[in-house]
C-alpha atoms as a PDB file:
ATOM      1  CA  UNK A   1      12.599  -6.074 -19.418  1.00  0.00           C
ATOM      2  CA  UNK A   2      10.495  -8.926 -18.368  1.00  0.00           C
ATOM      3  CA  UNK A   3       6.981  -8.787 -18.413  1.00  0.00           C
ATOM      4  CA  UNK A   4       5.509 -10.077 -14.585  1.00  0.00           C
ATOM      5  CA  UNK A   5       1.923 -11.572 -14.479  1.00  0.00           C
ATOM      6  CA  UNK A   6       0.895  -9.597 -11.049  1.00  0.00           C
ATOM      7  CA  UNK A   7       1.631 -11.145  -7.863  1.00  0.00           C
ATOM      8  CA  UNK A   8      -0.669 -10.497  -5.361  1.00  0.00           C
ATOM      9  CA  UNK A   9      -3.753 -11.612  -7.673  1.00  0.00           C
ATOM     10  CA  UNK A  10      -2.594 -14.991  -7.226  1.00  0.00           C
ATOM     11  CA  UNK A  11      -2.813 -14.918  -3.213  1.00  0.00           C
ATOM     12  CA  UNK A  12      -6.598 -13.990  -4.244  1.00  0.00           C
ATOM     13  CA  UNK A  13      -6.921 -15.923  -7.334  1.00  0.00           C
ATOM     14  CA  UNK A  14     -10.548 -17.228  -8.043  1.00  0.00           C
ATOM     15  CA  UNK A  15     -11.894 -14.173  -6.536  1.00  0.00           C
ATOM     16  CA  UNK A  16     -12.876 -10.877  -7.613  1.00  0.00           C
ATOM     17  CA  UNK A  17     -13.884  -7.813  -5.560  1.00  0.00           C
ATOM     18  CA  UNK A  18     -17.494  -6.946  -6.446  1.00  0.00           C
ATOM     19  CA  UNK A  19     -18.275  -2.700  -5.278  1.00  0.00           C
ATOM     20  CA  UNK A  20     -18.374  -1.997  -1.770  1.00  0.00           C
ATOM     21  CA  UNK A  21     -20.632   0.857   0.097  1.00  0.00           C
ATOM     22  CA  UNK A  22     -22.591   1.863   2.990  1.00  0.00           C
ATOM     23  CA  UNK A  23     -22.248   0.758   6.262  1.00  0.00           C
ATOM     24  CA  UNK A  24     -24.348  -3.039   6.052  1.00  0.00           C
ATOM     25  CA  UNK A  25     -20.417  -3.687   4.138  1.00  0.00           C
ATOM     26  CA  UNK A  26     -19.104  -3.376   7.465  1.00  0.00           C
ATOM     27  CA  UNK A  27     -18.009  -6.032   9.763  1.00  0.00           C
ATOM     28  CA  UNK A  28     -19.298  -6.123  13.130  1.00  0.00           C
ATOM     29  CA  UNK A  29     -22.079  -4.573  14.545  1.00  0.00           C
ATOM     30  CA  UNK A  30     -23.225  -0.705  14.608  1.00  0.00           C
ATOM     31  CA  UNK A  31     -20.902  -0.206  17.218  1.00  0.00           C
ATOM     32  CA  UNK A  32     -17.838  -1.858  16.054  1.00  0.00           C
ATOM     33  CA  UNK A  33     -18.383  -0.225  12.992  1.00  0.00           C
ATOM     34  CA  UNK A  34     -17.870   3.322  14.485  1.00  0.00           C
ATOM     35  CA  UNK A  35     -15.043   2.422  15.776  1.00  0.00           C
ATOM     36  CA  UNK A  36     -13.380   0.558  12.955  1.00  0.00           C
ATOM     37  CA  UNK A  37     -11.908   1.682   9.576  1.00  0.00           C
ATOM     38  CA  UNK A  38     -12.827  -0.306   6.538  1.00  0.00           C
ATOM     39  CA  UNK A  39     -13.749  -3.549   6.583  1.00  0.00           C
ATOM     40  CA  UNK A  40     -14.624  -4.806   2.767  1.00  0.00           C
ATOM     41  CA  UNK A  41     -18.080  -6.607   2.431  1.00  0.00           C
ATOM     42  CA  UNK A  42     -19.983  -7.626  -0.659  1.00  0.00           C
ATOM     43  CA  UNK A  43     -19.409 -11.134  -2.655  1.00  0.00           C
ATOM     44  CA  UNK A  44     -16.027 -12.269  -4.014  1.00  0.00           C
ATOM     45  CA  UNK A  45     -16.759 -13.785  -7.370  1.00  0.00           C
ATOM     46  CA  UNK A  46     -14.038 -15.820  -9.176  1.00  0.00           C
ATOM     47  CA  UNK A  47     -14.236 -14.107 -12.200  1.00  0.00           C
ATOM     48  CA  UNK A  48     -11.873 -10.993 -12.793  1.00  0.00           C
ATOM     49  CA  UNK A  49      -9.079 -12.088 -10.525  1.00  0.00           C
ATOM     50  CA  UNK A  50      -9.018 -15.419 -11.524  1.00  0.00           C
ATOM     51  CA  UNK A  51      -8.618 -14.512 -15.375  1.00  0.00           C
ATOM     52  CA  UNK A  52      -5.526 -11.955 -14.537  1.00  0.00           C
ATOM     53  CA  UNK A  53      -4.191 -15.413 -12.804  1.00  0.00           C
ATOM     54  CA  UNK A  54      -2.016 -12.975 -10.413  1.00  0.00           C
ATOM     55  CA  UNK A  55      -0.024 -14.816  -7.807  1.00  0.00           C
ATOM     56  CA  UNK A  56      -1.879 -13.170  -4.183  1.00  0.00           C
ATOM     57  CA  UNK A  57      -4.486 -15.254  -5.624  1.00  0.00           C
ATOM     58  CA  UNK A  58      -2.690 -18.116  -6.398  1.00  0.00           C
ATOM     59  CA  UNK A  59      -1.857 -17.839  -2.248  1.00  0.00           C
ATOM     60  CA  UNK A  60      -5.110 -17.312  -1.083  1.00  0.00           C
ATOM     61  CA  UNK A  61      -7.045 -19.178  -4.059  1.00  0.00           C
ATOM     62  CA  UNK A  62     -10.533 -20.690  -3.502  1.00  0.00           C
ATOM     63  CA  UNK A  63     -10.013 -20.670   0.218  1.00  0.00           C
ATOM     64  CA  UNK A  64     -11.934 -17.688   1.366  1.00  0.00           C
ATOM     65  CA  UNK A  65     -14.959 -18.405  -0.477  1.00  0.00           C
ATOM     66  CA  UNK A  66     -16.722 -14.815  -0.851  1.00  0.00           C
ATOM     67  CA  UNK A  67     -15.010 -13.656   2.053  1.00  0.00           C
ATOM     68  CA  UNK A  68     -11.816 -12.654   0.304  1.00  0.00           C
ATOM     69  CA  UNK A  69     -10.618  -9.417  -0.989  1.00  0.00           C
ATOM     70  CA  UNK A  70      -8.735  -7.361   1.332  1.00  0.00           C
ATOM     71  CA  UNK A  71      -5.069  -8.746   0.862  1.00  0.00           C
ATOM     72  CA  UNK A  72      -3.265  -6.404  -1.472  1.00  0.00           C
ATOM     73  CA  UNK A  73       0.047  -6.632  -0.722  1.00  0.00           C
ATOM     74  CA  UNK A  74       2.759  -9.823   0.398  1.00  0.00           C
ATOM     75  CA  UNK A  75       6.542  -9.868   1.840  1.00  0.00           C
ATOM     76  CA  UNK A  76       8.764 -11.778  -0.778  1.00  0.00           C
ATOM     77  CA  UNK A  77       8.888 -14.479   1.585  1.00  0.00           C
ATOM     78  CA  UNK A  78       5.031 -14.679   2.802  1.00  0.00           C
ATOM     79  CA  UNK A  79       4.510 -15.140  -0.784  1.00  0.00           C
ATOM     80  CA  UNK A  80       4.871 -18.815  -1.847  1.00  0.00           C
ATOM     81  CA  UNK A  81       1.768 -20.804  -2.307  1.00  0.00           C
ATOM     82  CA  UNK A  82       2.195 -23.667  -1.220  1.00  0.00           C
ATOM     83  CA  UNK A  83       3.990 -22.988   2.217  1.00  0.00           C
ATOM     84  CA  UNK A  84       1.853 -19.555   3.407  1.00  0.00           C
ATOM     85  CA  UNK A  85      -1.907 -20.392   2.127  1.00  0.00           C
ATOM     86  CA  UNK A  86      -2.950 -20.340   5.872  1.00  0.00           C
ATOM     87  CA  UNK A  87      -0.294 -17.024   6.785  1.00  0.00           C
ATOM     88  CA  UNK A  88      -2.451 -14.985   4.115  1.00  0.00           C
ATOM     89  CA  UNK A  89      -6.025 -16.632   4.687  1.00  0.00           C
ATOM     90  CA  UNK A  90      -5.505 -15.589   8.359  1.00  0.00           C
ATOM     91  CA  UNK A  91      -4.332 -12.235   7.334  1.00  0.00           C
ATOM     92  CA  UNK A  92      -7.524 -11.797   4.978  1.00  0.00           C
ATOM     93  CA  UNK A  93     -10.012 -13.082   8.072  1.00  0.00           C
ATOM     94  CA  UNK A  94      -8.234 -10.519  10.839  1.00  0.00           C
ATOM     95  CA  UNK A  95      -8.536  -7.784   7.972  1.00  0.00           C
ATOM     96  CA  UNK A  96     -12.204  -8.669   7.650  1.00  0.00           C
ATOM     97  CA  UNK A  97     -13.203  -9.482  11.474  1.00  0.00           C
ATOM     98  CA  UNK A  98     -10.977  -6.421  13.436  1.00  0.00           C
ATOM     99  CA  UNK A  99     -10.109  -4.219  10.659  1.00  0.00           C
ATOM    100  CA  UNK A 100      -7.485  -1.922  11.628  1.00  0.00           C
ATOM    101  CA  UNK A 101      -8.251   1.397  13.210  1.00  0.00           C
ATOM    102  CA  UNK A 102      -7.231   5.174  13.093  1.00  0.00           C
ATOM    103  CA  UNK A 103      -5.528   4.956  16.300  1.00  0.00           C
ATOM    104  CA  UNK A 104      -3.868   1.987  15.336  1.00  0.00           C
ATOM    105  CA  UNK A 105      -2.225   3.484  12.010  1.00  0.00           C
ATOM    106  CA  UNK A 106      -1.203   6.867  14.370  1.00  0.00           C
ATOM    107  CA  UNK A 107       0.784   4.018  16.024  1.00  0.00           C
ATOM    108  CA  UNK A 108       2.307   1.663  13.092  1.00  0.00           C
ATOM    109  CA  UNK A 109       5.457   2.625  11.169  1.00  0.00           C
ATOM    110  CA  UNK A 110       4.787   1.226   8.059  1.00  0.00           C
ATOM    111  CA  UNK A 111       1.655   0.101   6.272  1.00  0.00           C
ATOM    112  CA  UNK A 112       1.988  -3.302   7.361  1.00  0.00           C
ATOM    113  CA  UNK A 113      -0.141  -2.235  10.768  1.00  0.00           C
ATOM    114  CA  UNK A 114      -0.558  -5.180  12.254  1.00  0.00           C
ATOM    115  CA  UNK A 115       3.324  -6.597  11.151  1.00  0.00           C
ATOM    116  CA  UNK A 116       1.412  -9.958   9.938  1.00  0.00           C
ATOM    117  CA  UNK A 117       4.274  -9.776   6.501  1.00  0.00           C
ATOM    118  CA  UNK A 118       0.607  -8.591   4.404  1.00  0.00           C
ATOM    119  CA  UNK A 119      -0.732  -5.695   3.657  1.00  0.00           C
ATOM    120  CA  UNK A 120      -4.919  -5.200   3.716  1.00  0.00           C
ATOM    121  CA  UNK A 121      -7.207  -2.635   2.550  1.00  0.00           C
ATOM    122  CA  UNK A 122      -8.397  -1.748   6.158  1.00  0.00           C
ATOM    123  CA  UNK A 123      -5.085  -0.757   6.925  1.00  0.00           C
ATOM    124  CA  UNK A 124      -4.354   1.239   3.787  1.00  0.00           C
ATOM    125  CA  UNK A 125      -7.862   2.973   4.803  1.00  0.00           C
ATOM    126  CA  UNK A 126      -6.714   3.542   8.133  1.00  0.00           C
ATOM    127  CA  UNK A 127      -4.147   4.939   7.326  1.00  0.00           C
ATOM    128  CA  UNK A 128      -6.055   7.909   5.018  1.00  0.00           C
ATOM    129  CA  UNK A 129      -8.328   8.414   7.349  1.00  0.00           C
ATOM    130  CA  UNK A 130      -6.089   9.256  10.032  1.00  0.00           C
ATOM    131  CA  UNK A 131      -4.811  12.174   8.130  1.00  0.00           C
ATOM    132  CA  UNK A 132      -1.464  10.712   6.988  1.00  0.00           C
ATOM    133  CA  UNK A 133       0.002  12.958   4.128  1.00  0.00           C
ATOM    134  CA  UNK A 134       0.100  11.078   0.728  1.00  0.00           C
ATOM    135  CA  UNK A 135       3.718  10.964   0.895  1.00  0.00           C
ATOM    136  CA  UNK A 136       3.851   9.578   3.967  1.00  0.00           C
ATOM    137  CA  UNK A 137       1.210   6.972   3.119  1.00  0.00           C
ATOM    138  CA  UNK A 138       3.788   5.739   0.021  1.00  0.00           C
ATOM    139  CA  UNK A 139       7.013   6.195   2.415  1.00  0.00           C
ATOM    140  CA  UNK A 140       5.137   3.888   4.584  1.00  0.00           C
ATOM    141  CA  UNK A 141       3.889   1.520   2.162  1.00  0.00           C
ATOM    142  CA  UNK A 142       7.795   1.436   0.571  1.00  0.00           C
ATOM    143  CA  UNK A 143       8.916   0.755   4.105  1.00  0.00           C
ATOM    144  CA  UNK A 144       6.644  -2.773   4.248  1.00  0.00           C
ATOM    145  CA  UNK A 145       9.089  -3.958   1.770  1.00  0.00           C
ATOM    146  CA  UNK A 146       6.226  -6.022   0.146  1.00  0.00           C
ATOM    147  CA  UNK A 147       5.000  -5.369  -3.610  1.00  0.00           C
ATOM    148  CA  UNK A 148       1.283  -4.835  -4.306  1.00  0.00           C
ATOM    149  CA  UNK A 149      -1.092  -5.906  -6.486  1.00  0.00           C
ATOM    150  CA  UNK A 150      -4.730  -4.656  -6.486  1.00  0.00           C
ATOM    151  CA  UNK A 151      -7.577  -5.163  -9.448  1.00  0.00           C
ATOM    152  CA  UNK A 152      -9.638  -2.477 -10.654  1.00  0.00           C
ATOM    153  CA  UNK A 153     -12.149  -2.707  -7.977  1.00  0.00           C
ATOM    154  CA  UNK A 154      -9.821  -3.164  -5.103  1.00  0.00           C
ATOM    155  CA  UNK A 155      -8.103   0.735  -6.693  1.00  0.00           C
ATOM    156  CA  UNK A 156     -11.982   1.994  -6.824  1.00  0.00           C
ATOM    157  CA  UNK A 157     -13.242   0.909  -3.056  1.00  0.00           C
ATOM    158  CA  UNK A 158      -9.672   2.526  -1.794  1.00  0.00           C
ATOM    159  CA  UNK A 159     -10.148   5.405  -3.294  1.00  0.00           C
ATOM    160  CA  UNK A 160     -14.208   5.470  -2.411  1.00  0.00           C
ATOM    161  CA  UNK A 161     -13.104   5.266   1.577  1.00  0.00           C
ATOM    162  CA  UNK A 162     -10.376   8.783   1.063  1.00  0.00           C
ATOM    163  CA  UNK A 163      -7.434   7.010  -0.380  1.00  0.00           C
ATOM    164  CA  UNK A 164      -5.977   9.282  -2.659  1.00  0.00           C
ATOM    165  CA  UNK A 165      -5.319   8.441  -6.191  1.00  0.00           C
ATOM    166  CA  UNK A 166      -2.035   9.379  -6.191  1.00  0.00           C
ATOM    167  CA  UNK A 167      -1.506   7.086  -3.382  1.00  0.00           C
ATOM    168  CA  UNK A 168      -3.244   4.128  -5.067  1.00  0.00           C
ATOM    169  CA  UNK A 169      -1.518   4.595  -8.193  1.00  0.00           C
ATOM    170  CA  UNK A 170       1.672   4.547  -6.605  1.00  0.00           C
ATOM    171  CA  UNK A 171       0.992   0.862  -4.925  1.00  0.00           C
ATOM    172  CA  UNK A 172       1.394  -0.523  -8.721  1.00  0.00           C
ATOM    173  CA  UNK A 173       4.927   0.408  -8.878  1.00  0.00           C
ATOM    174  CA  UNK A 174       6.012   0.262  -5.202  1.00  0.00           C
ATOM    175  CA  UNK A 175       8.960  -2.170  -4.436  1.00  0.00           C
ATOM    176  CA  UNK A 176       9.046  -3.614  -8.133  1.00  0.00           C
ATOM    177  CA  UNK A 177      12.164  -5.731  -7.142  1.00  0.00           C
ATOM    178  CA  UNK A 178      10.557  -7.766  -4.776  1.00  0.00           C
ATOM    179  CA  UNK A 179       7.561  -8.444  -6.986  1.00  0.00           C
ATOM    180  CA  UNK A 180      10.186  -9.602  -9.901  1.00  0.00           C
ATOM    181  CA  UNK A 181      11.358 -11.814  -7.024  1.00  0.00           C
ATOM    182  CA  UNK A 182       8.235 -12.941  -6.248  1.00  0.00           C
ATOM    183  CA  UNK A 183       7.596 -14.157  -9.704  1.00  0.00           C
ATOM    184  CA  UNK A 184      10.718 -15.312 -10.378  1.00  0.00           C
ATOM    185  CA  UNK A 185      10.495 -17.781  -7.470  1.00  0.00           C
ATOM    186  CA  UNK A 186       7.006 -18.355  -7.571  1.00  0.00           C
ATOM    187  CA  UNK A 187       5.307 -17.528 -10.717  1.00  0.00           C
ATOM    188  CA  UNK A 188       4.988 -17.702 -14.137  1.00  0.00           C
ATOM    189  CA  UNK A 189       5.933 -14.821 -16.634  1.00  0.00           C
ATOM    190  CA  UNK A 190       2.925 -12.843 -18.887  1.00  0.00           C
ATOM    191  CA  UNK A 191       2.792  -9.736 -20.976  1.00  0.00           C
ATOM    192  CA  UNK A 192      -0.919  -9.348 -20.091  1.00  0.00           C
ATOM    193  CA  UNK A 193      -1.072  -8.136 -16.430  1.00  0.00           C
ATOM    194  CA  UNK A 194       1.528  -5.427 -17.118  1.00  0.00           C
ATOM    195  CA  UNK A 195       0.152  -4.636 -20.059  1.00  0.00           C
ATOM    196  CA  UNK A 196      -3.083  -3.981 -17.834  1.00  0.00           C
ATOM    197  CA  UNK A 197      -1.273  -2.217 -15.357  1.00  0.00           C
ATOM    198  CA  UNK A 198      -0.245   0.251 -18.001  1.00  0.00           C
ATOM    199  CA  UNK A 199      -3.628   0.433 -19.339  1.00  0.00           C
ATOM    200  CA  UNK A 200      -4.854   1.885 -16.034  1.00  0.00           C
ATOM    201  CA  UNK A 201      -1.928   3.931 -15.530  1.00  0.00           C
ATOM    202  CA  UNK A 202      -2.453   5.534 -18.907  1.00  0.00           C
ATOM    203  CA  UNK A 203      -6.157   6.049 -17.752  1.00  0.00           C
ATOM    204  CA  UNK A 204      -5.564   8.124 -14.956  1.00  0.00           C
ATOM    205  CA  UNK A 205      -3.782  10.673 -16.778  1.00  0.00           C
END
């Protein structure tokens, strides 16, 4: 079987998720904030994603400065590079300035709230906090028809704002054809980002 380095590092590449809490993370003001779900603050650093070299970060790259961190998951064909830089740096600044909201996951059909072709953590948040089951959290994640990739502190904020593990664990294996796809076309293959994946799988148990 091949071996994938992780594609939706490199649509974030050069940035890494520091830990998130409390409600000055927020975007917007008091208000918007009760009214919002989500909405990842703290610095981006280029360390950890940059080093796993996955390709969401390759898409997004040094772009968002420390503003990035919320795209998580890409359509096979949102996910090239060099033609949809500005399709995912948009869909990182909408995630970050009107983060989706409870009402707004009762709504959506799939995980892909907003139907931008990217998934964000707002909307993966929205979705648990408006009481979706976890299986119909994954159904709906399948249904994007994107693949996922999220580092270790992307996995702990989710799960720190009511995502289930279950459902976070999940997003590493979800649509695995399209990510082989994705690298195929637009990446490089590695051993060391699936050995990673592994790693954390085999931690949870």
């Amino acid at each position: 079987m091949l071996k994938h380095k992780p594609v939706i590092t490199l649509l974030i590449a050069s940035l890494a998720l520091s830990p998130l809490a409390g409600c000055d993370s927020l975007p917007g003001d008091k208000k918007t904030q009760g009214a919002v779900i989500g909405g990842v603050g703290g610095a981006v650093a280029g360390g950890a994603l940059a080093k796993n070299n996955r390709l969401l970060g390759a898409l997004i790259g040094g772009a968002l400065g420390a503003g990035g961190g919320y795209l998580i998951g890409s359509q096979l064909d949102k996910s090239d590079p060099d033609k949809h830089r500005d399709d995912a740096v948009k869909a990182e600044k909408r995630a970050r300035d009107n983060p989706a909201t409870v009402d707004d996951a009762k709504r959506a059909r799939t995980a892909d709230i907003n139907n931008d072709g990217y998934v964000t953590m707002d909307e993966v948040v929205a979705m648990a906090k408006s009481g979706l089951s976890d299986d119909e959290m994954i159904t709906r994640l399948e249904r994007t028809g994107q693949f996922f990739e999220l580092n270790t502190e992307q996995e702990n904020y989710l799960m720190d704002h009511g995502v289930p593990r279950r459902v976070v664990s999940a997003m590493r294996d979800i649509n695995q054809d399209v990510r082989n796809k994705a690298y195929d076309r637009y990446g490089n293959s590695s051993s060391s980002s699936r050995s990673d994946r592994s790693d954390r799988i085999s931690n949870d148990r």
